[in-house]
N, C-alpha and C. Protein backbone atom coordinates (compact mmCIF):
# COMPACT_ATOMS: atom_id res chain seq x y z
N UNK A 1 -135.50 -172.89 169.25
CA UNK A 1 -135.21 -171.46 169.25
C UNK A 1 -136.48 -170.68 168.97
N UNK A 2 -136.47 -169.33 169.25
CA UNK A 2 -137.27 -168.62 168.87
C UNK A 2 -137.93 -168.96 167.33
N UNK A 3 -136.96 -169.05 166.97
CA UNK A 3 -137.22 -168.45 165.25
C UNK A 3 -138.08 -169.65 164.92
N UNK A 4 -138.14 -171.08 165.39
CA UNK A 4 -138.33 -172.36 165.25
C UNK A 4 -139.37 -172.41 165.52
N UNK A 5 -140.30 -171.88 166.72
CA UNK A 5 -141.02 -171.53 167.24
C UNK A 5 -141.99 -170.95 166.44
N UNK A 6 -141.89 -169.85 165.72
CA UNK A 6 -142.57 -168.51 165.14
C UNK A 6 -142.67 -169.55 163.52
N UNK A 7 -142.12 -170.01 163.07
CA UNK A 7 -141.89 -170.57 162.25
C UNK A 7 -142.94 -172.12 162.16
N UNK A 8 -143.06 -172.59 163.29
CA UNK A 8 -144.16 -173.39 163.90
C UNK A 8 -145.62 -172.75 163.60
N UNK A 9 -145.18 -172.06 164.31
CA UNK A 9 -146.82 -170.93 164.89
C UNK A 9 -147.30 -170.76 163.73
N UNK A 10 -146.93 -170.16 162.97
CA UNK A 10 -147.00 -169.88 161.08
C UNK A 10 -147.52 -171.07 160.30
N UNK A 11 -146.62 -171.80 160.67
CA UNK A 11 -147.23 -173.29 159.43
C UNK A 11 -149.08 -173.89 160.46
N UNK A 12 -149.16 -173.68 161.46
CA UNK A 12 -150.16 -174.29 162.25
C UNK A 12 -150.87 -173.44 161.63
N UNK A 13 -150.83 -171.92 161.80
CA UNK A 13 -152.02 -171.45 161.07
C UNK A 13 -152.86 -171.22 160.06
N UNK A 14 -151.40 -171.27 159.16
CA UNK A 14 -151.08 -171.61 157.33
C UNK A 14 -152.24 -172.74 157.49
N UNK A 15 -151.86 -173.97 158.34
CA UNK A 15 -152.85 -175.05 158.27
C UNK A 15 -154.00 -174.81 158.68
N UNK A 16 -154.63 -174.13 159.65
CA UNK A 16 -155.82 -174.20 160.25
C UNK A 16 -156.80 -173.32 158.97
N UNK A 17 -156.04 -172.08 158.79
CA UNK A 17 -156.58 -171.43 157.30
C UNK A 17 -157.24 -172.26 156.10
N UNK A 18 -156.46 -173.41 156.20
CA UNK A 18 -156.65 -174.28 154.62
C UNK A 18 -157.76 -175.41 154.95
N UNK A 19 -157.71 -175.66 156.42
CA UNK A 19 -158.61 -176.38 157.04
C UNK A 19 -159.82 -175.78 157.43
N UNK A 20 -160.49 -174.73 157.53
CA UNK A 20 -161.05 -173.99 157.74
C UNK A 20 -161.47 -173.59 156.35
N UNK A 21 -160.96 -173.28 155.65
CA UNK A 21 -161.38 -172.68 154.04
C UNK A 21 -162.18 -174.11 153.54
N UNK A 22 -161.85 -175.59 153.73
CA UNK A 22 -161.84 -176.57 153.17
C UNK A 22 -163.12 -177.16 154.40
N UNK A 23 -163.19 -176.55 155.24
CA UNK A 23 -164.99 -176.96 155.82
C UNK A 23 -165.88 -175.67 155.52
N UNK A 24 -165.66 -174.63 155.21
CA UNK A 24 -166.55 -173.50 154.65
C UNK A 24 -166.86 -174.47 153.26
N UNK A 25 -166.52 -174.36 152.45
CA UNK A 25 -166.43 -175.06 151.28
C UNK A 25 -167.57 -176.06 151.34
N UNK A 26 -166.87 -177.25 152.19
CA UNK A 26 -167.29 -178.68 152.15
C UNK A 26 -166.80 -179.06 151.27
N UNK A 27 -167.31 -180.78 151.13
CA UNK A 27 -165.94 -181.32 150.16
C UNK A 27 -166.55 -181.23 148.77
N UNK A 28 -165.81 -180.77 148.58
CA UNK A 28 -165.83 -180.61 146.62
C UNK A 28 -167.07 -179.44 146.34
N UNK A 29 -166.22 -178.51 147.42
CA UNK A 29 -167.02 -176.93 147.39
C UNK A 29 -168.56 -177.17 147.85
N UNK A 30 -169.29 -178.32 147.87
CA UNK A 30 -170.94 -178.14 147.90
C UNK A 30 -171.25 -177.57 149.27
N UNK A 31 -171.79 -176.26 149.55
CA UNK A 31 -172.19 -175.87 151.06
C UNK A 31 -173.57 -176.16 150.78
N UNK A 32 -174.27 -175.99 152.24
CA UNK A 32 -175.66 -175.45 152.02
C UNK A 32 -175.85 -174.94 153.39
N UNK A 33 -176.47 -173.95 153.54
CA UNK A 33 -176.85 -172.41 154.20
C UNK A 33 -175.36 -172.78 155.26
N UNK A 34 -174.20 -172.40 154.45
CA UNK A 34 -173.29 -172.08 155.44
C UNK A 34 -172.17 -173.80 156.02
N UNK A 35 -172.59 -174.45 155.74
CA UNK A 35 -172.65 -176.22 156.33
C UNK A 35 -172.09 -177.09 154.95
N UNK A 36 -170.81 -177.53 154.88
CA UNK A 36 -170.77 -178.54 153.98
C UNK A 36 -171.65 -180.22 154.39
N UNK A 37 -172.19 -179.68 152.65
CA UNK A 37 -173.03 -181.40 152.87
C UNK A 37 -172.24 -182.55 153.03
N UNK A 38 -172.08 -183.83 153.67
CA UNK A 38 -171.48 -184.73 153.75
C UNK A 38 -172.36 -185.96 153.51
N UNK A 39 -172.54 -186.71 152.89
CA UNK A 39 -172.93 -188.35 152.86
C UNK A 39 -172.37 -189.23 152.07
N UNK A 40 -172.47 -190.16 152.50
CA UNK A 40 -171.70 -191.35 152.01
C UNK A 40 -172.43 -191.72 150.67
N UNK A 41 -171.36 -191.46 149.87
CA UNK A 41 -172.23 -191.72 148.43
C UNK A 41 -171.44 -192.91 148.06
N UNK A 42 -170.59 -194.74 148.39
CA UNK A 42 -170.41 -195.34 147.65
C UNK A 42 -169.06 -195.09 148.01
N UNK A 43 -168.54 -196.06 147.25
CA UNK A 43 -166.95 -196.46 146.72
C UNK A 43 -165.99 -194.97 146.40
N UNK A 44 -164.81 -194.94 147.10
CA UNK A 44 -164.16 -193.97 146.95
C UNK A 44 -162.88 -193.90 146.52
N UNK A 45 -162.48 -192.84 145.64
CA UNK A 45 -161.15 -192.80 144.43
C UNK A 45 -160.18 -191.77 145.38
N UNK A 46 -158.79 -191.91 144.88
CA UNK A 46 -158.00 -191.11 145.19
C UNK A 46 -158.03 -190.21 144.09
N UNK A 47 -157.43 -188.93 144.14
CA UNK A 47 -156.76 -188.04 142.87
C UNK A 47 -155.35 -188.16 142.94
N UNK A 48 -155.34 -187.15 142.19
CA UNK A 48 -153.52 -187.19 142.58
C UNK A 48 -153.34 -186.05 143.59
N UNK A 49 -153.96 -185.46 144.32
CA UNK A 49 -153.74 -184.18 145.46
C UNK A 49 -153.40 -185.88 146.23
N UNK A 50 -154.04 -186.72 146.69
CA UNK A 50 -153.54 -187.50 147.30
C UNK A 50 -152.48 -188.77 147.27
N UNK A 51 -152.08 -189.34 145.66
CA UNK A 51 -151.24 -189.69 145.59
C UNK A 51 -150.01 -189.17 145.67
N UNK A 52 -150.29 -187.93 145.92
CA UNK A 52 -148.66 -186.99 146.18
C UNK A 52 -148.49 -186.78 147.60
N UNK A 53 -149.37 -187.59 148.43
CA UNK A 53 -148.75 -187.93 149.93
C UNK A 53 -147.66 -188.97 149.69
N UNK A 54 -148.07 -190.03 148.80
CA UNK A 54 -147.47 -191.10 148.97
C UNK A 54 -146.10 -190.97 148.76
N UNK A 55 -145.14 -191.58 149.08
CA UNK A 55 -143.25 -191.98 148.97
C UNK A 55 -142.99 -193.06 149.32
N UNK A 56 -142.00 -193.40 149.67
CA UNK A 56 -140.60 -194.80 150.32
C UNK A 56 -141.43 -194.62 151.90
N UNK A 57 -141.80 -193.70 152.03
CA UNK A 57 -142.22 -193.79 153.53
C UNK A 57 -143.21 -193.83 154.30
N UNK A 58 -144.49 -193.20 153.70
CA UNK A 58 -145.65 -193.38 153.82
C UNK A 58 -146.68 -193.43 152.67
N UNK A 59 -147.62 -194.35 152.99
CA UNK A 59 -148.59 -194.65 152.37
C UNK A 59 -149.96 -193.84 152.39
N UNK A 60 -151.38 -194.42 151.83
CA UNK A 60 -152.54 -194.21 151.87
C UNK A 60 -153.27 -195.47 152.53
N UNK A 61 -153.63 -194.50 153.60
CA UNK A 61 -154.21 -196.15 154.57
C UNK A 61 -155.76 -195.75 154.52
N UNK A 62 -156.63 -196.78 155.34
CA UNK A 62 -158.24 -196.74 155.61
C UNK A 62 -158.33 -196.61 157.31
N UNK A 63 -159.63 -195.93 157.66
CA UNK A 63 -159.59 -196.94 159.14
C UNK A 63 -161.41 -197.22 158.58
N UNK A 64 -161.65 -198.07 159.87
CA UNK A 64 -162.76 -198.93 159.92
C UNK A 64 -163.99 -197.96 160.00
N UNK A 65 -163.91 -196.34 160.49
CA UNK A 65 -164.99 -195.70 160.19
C UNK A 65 -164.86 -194.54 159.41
N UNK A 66 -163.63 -194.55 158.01
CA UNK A 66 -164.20 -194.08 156.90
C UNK A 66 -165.25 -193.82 156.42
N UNK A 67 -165.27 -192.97 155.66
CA UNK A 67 -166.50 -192.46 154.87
C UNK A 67 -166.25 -192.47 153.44
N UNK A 68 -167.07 -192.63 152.24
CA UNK A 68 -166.83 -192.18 151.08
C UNK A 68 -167.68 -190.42 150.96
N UNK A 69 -167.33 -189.60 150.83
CA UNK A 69 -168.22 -188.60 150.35
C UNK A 69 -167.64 -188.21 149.10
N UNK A 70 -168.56 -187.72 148.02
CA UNK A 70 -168.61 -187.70 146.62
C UNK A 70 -167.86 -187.99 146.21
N UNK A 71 -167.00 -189.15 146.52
CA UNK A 71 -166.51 -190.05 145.87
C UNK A 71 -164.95 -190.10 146.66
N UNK A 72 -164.88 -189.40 147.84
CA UNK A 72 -163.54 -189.49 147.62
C UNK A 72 -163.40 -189.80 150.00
N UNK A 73 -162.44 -190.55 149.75
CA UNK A 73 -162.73 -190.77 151.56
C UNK A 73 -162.60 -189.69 152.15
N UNK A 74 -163.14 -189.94 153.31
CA UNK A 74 -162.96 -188.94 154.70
C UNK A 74 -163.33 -189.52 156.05
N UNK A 75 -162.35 -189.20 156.55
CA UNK A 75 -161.10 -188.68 156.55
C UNK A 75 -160.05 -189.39 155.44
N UNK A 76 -159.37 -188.26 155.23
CA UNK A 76 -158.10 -189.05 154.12
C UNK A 76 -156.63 -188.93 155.30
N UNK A 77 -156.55 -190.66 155.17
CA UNK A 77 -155.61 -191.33 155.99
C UNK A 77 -154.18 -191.75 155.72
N UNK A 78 -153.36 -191.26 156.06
CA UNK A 78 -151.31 -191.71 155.71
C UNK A 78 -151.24 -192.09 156.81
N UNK A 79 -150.43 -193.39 156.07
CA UNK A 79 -150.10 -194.20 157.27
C UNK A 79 -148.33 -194.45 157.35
N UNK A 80 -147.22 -194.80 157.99
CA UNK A 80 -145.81 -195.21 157.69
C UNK A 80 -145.71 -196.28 156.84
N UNK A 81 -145.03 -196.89 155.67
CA UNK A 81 -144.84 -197.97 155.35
C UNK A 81 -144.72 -198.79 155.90
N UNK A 82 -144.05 -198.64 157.27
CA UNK A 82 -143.02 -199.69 158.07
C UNK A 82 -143.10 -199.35 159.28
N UNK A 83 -143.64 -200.22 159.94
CA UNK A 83 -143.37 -200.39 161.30
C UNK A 83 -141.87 -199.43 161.88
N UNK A 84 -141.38 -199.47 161.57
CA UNK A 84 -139.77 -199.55 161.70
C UNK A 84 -139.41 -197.51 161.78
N UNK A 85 -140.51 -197.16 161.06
CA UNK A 85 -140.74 -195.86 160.72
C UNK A 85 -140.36 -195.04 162.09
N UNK A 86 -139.63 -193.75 162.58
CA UNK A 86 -139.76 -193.30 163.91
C UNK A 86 -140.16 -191.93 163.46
N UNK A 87 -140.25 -191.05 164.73
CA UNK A 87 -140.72 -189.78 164.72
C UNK A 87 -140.18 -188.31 163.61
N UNK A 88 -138.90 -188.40 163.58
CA UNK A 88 -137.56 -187.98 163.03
C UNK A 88 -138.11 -187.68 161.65
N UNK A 89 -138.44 -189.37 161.13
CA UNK A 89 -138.55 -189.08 159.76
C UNK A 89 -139.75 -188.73 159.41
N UNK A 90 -140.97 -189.08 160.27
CA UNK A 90 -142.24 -188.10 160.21
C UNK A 90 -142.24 -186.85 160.17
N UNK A 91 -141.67 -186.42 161.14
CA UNK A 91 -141.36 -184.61 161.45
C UNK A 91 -140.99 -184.24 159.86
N UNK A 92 -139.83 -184.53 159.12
CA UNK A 92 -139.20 -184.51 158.12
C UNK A 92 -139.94 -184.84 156.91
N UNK A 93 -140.95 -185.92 157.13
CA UNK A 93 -141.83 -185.85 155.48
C UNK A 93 -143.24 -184.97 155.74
N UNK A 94 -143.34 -184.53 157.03
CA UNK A 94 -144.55 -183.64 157.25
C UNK A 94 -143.45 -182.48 156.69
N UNK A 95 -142.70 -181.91 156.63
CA UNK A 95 -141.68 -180.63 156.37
C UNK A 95 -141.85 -180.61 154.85
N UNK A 96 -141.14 -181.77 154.26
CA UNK A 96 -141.33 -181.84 152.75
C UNK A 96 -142.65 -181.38 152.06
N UNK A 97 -143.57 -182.23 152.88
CA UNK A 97 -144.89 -182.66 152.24
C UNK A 97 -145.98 -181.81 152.69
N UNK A 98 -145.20 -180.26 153.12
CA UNK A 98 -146.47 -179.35 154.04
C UNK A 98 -147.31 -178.86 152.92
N UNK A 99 -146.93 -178.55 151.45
CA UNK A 99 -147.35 -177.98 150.92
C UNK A 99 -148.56 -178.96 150.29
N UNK A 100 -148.40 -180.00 149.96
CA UNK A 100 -149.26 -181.13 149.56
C UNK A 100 -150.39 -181.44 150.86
N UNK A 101 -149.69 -181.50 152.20
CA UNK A 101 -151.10 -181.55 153.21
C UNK A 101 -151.55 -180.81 152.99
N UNK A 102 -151.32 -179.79 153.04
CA UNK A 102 -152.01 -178.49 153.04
C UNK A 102 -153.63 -178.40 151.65
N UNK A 103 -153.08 -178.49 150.48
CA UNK A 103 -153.94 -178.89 149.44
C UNK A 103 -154.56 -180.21 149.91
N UNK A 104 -154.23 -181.31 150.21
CA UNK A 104 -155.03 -182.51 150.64
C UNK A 104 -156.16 -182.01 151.52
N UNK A 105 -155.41 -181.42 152.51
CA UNK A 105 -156.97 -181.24 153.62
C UNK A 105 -157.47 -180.16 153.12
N UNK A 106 -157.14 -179.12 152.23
CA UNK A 106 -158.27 -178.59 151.87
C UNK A 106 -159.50 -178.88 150.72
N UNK A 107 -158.89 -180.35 150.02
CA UNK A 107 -159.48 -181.32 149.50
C UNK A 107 -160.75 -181.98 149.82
N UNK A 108 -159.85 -182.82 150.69
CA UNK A 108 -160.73 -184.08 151.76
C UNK A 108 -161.72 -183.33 153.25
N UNK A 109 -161.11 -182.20 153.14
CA UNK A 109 -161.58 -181.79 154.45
C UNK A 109 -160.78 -181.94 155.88
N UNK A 110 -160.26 -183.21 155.76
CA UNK A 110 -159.03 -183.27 156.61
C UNK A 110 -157.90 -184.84 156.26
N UNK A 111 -156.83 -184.20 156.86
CA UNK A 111 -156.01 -185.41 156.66
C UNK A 111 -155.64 -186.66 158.04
């Protein structure tokens, strides 16, 4: 429906805002002339902005070209618990959990 729609449109931008605020920044606020610094400094921790992705349904995953920057990965990666996982209930823990992506990627920089 319309309203579903507009309601869409809204949360995308809600997101692009927080994603956008969260590369002005760079991660863990450090800019320089305009440019968040990024390098791999070492071994990387979760906080709890990111253990509050986690549930019964999805996890905290890696991929193979992670990064650590100041300590914390990037990209920060959720993965399904279970194979078994379908679209339905993604749609539905991205709904729950908009308010927590939202703080995550403006965290990590992205999710």
């Amino acid at each position: 429906t319309g309203t579903q729609a507009l309601n869409r449109a809204n949360n995308l931008r809600t997101l692009t805002q927080s994603l956008r605020m969260g590369a002005e920044r760079g991660i863990n606020g450090t800019v320089s002339n305009g440019v968040g610094v990024m390098k791999d400094t070492g071994k990387s921790s979760y906080d709890e902005v990111a253990k509050k992705l986690e549930n019964g349904l999805v996890q905290l995953g890696s991929l193979p070209t992670q990064k650590t920057v100041y300590g914390k990965p990037f990209p920060l990666v959720i993965k399904p618990r279970e194979e078994t996982c379908n679209f339905f209930q993604l749609q539905e823990y991205v709904r729950e959990k908009h308010s927590e992506i939202q703080a995550a990627a403006a965290e990590y920089g992205v999710v």
